[in-house]
PDB file of N, CA and C in Angstrom:
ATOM      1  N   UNK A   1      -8.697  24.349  18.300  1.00  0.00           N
ATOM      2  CA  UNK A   1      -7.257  24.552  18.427  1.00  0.00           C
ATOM      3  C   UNK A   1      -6.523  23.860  17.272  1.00  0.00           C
ATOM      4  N   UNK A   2      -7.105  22.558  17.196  1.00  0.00           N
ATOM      5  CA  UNK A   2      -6.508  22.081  16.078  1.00  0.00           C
ATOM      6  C   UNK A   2      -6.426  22.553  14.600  1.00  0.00           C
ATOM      7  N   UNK A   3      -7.864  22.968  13.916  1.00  0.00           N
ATOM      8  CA  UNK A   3      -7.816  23.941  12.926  1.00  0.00           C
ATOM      9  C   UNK A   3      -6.895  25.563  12.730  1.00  0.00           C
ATOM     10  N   UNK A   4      -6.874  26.198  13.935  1.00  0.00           N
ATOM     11  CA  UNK A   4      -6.129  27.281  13.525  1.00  0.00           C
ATOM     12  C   UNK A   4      -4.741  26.755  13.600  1.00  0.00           C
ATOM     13  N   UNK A   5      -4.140  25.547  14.494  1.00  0.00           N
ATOM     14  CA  UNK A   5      -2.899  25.522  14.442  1.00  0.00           C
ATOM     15  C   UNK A   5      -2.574  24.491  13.082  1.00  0.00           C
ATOM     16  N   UNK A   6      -3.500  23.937  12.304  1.00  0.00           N
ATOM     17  CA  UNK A   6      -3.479  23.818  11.336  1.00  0.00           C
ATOM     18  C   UNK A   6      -3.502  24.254   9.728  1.00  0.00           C
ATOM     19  N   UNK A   7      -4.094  25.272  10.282  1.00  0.00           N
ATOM     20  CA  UNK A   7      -3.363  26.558   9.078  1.00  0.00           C
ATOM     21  C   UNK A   7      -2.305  27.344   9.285  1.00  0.00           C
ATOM     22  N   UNK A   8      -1.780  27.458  10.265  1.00  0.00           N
ATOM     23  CA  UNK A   8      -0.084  27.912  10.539  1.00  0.00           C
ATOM     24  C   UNK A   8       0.864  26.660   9.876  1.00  0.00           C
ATOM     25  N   UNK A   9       0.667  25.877  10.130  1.00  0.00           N
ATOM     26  CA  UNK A   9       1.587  25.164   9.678  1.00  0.00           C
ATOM     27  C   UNK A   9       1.705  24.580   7.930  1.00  0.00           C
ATOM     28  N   UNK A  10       2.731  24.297   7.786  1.00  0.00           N
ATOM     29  CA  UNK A  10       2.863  23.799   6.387  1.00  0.00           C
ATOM     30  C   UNK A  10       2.059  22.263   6.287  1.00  0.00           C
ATOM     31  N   UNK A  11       1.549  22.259   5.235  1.00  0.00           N
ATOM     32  CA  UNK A  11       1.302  20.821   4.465  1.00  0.00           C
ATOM     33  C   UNK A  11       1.469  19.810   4.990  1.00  0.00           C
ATOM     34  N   UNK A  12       2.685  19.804   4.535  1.00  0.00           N
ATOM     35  CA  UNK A  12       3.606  18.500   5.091  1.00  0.00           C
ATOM     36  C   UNK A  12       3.772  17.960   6.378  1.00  0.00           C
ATOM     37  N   UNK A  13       3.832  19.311   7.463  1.00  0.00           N
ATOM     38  CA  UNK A  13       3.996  18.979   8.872  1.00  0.00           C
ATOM     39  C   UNK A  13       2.912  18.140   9.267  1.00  0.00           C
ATOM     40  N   UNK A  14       1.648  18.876   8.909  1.00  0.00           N
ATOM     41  CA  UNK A  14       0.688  18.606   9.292  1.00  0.00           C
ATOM     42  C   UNK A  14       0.243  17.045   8.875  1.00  0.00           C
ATOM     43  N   UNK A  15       0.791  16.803   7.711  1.00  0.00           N
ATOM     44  CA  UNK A  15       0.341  15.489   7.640  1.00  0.00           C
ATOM     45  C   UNK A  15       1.119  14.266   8.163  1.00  0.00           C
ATOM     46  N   UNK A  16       2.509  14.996   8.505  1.00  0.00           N
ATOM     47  CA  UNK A  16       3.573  14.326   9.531  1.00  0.00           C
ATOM     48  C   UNK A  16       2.608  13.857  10.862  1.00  0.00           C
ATOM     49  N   UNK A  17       2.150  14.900  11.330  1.00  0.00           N
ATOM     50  CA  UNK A  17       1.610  15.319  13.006  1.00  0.00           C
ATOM     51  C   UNK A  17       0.538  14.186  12.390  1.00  0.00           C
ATOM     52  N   UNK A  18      -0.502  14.306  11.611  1.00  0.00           N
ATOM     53  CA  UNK A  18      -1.632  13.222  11.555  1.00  0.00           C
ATOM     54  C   UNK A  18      -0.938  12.035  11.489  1.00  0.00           C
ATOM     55  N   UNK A  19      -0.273  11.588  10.441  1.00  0.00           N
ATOM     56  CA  UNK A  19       0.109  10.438  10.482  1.00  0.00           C
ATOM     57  C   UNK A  19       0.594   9.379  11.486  1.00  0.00           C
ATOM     58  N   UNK A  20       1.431  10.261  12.299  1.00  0.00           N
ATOM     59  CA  UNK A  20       1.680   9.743  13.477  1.00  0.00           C
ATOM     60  C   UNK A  20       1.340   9.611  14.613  1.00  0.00           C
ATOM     61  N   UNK A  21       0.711  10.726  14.955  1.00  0.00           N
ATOM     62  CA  UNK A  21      -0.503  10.925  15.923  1.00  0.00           C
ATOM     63  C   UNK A  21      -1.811  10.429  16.079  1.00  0.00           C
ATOM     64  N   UNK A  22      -1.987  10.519  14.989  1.00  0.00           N
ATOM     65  CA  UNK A  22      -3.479  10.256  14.854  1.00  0.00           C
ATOM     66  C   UNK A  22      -4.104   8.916  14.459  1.00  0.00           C
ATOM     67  N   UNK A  23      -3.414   8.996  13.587  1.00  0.00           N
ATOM     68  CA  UNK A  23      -3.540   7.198  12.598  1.00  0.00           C
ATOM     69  C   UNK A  23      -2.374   6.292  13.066  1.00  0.00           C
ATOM     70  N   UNK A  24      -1.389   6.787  14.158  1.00  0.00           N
ATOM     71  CA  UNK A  24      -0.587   6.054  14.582  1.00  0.00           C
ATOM     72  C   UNK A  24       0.293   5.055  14.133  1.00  0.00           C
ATOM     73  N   UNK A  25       0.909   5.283  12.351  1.00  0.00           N
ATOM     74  CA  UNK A  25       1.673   4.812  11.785  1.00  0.00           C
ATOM     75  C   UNK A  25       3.109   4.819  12.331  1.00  0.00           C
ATOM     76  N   UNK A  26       3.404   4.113  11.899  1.00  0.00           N
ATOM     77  CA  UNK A  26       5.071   4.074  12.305  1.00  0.00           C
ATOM     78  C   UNK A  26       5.915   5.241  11.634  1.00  0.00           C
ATOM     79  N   UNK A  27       7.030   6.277  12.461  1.00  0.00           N
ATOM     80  CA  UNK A  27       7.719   7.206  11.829  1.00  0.00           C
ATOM     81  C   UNK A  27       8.330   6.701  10.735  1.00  0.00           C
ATOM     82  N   UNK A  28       9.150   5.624  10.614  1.00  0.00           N
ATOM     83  CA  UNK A  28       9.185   5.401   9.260  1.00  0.00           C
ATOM     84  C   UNK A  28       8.343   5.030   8.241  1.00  0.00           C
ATOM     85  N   UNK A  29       7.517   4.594   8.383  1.00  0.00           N
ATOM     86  CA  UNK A  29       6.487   4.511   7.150  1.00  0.00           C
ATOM     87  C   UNK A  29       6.200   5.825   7.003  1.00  0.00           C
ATOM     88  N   UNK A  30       5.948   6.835   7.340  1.00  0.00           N
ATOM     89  CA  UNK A  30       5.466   8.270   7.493  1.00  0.00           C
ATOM     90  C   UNK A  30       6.740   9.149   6.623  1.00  0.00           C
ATOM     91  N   UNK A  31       7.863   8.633   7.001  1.00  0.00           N
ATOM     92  CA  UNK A  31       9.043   9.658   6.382  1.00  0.00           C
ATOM     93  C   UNK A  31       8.759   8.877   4.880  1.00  0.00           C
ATOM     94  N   UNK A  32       8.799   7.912   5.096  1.00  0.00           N
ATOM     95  CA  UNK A  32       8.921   7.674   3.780  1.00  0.00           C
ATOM     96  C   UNK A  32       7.606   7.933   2.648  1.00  0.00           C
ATOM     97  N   UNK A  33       6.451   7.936   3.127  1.00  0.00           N
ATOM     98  CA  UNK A  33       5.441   8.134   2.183  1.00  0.00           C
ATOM     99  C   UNK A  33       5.845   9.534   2.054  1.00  0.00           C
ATOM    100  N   UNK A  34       6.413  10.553   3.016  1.00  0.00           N
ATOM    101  CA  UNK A  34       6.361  11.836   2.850  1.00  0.00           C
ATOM    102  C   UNK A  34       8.186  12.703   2.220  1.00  0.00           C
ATOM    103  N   UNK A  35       8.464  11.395   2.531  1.00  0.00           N
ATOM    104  CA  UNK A  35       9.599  11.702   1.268  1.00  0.00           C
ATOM    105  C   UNK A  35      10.473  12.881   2.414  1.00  0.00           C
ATOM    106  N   UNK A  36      11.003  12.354   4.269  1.00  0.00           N
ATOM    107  CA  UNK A  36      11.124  13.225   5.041  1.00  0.00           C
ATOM    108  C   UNK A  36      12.194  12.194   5.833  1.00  0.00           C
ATOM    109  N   UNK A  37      12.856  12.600   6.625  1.00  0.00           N
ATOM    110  CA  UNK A  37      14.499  11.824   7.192  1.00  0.00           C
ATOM    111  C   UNK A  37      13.027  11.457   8.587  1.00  0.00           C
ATOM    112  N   UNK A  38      13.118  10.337   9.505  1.00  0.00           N
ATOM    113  CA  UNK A  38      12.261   9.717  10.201  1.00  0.00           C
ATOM    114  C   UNK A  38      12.837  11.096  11.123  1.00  0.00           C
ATOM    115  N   UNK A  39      13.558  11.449  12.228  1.00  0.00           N
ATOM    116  CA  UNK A  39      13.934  12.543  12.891  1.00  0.00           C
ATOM    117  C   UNK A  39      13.231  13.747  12.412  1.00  0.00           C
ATOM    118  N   UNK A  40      13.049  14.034  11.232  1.00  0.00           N
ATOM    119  CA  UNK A  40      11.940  15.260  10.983  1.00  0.00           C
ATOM    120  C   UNK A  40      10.482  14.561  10.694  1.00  0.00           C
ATOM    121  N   UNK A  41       9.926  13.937  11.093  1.00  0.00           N
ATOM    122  CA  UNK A  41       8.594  13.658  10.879  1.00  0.00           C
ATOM    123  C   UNK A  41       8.773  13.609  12.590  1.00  0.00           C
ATOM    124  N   UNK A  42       9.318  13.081  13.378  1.00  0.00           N
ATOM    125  CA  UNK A  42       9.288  13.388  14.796  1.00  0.00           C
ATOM    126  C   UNK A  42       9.104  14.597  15.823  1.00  0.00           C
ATOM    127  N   UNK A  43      10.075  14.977  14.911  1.00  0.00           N
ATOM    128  CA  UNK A  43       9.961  16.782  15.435  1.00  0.00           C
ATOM    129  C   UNK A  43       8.923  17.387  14.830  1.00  0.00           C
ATOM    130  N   UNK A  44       8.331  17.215  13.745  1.00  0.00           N
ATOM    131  CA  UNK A  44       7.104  17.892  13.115  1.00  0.00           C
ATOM    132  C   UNK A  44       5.772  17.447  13.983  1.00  0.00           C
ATOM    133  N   UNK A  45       6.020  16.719  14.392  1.00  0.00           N
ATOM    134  CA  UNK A  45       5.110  15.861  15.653  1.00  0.00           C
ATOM    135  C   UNK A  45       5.010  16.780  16.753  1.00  0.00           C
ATOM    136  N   UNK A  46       6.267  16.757  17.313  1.00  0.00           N
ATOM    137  CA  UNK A  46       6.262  17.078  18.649  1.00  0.00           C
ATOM    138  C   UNK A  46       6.011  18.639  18.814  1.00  0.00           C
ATOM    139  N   UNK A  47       6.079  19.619  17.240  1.00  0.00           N
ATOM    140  CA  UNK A  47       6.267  21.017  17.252  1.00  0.00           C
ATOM    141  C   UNK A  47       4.534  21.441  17.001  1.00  0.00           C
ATOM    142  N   UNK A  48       3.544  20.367  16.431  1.00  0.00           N
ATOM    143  CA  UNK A  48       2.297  20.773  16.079  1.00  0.00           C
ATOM    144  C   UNK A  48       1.651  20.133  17.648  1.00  0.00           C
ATOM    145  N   UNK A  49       2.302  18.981  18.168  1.00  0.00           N
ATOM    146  CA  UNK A  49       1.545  18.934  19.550  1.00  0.00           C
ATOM    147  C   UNK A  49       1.316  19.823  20.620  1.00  0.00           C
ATOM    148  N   UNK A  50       2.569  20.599  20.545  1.00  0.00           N
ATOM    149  CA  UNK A  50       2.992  21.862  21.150  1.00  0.00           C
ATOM    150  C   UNK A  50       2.293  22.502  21.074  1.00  0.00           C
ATOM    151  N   UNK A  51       2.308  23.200  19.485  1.00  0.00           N
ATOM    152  CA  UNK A  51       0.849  24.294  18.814  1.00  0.00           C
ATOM    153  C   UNK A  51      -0.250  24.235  19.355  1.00  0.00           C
ATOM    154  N   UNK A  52      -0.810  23.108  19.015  1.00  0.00           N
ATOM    155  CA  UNK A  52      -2.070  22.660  19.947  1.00  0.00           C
ATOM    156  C   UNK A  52      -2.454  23.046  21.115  1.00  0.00           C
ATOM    157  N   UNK A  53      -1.271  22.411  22.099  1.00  0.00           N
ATOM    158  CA  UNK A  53      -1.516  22.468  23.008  1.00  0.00           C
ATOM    159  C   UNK A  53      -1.701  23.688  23.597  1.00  0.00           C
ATOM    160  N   UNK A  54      -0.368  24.675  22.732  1.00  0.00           N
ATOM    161  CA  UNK A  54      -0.723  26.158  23.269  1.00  0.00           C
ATOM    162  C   UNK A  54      -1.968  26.743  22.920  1.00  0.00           C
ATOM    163  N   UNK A  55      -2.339  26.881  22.381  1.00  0.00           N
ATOM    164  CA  UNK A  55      -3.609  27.391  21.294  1.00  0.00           C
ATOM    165  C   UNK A  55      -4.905  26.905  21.949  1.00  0.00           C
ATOM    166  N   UNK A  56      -4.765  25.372  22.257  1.00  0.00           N
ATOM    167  CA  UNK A  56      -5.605  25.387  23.519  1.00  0.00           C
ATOM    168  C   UNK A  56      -5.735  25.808  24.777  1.00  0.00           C
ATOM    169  N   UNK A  57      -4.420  26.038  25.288  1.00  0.00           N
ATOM    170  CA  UNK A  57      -4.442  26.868  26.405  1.00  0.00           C
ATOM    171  C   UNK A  57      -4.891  28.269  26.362  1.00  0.00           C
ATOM    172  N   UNK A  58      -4.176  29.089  25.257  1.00  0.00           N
ATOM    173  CA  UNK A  58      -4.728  30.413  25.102  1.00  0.00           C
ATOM    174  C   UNK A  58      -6.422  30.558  24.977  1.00  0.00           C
ATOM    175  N   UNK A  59      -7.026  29.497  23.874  1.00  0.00           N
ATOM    176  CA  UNK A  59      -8.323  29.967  24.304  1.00  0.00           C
ATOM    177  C   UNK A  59      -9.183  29.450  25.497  1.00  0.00           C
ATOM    178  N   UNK A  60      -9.116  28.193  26.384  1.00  0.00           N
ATOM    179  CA  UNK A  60      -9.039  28.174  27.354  1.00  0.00           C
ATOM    180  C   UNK A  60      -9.023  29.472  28.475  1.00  0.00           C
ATOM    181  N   UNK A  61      -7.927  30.197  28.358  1.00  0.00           N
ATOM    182  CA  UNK A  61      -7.673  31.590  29.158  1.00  0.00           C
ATOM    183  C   UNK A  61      -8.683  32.355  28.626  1.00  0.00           C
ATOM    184  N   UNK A  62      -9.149  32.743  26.967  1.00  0.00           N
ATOM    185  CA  UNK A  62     -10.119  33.644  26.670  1.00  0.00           C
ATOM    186  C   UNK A  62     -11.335  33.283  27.507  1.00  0.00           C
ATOM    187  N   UNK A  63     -11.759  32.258  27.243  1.00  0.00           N
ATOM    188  CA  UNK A  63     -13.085  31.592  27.403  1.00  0.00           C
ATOM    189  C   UNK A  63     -13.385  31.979  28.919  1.00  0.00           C
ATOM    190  N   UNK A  64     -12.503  31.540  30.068  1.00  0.00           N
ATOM    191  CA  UNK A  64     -12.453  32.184  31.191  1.00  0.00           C
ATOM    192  C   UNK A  64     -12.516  30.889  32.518  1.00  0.00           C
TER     193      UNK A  64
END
């Protein structure tokens, strides 16, 4: 889930969504290495967790 919703998305989001998610940096350290207002590295967060999550659900439903 994570790979395909990782090629939908742009670059940047994606390294928003890792950064904060994953490696659990602080949103501002994150806006700022990424050169992004801290409020959009948040929402870039919360819009690829989403992705995920759907994308896991959908194949989930394939799988059966």
């Amino acid at each position: 889930a994570k790979e395909a919703v990782k090629a939908r998305v742009k670059p940047r989001t994606w390294e928003a969504f890792r950064l904060t998610a994953e490696e659990e940096r602080p949103g501002a350290e994150v806006a700022e290495k990424l050169k992004m207002k801290v409020g959009t590295v948040f929402v870039a967060r919360c819009k690829v967790q989403r992705m995920i999550r759907d994308e896991f659900l959908r194949l989930e439903e394939e799988a059966g």
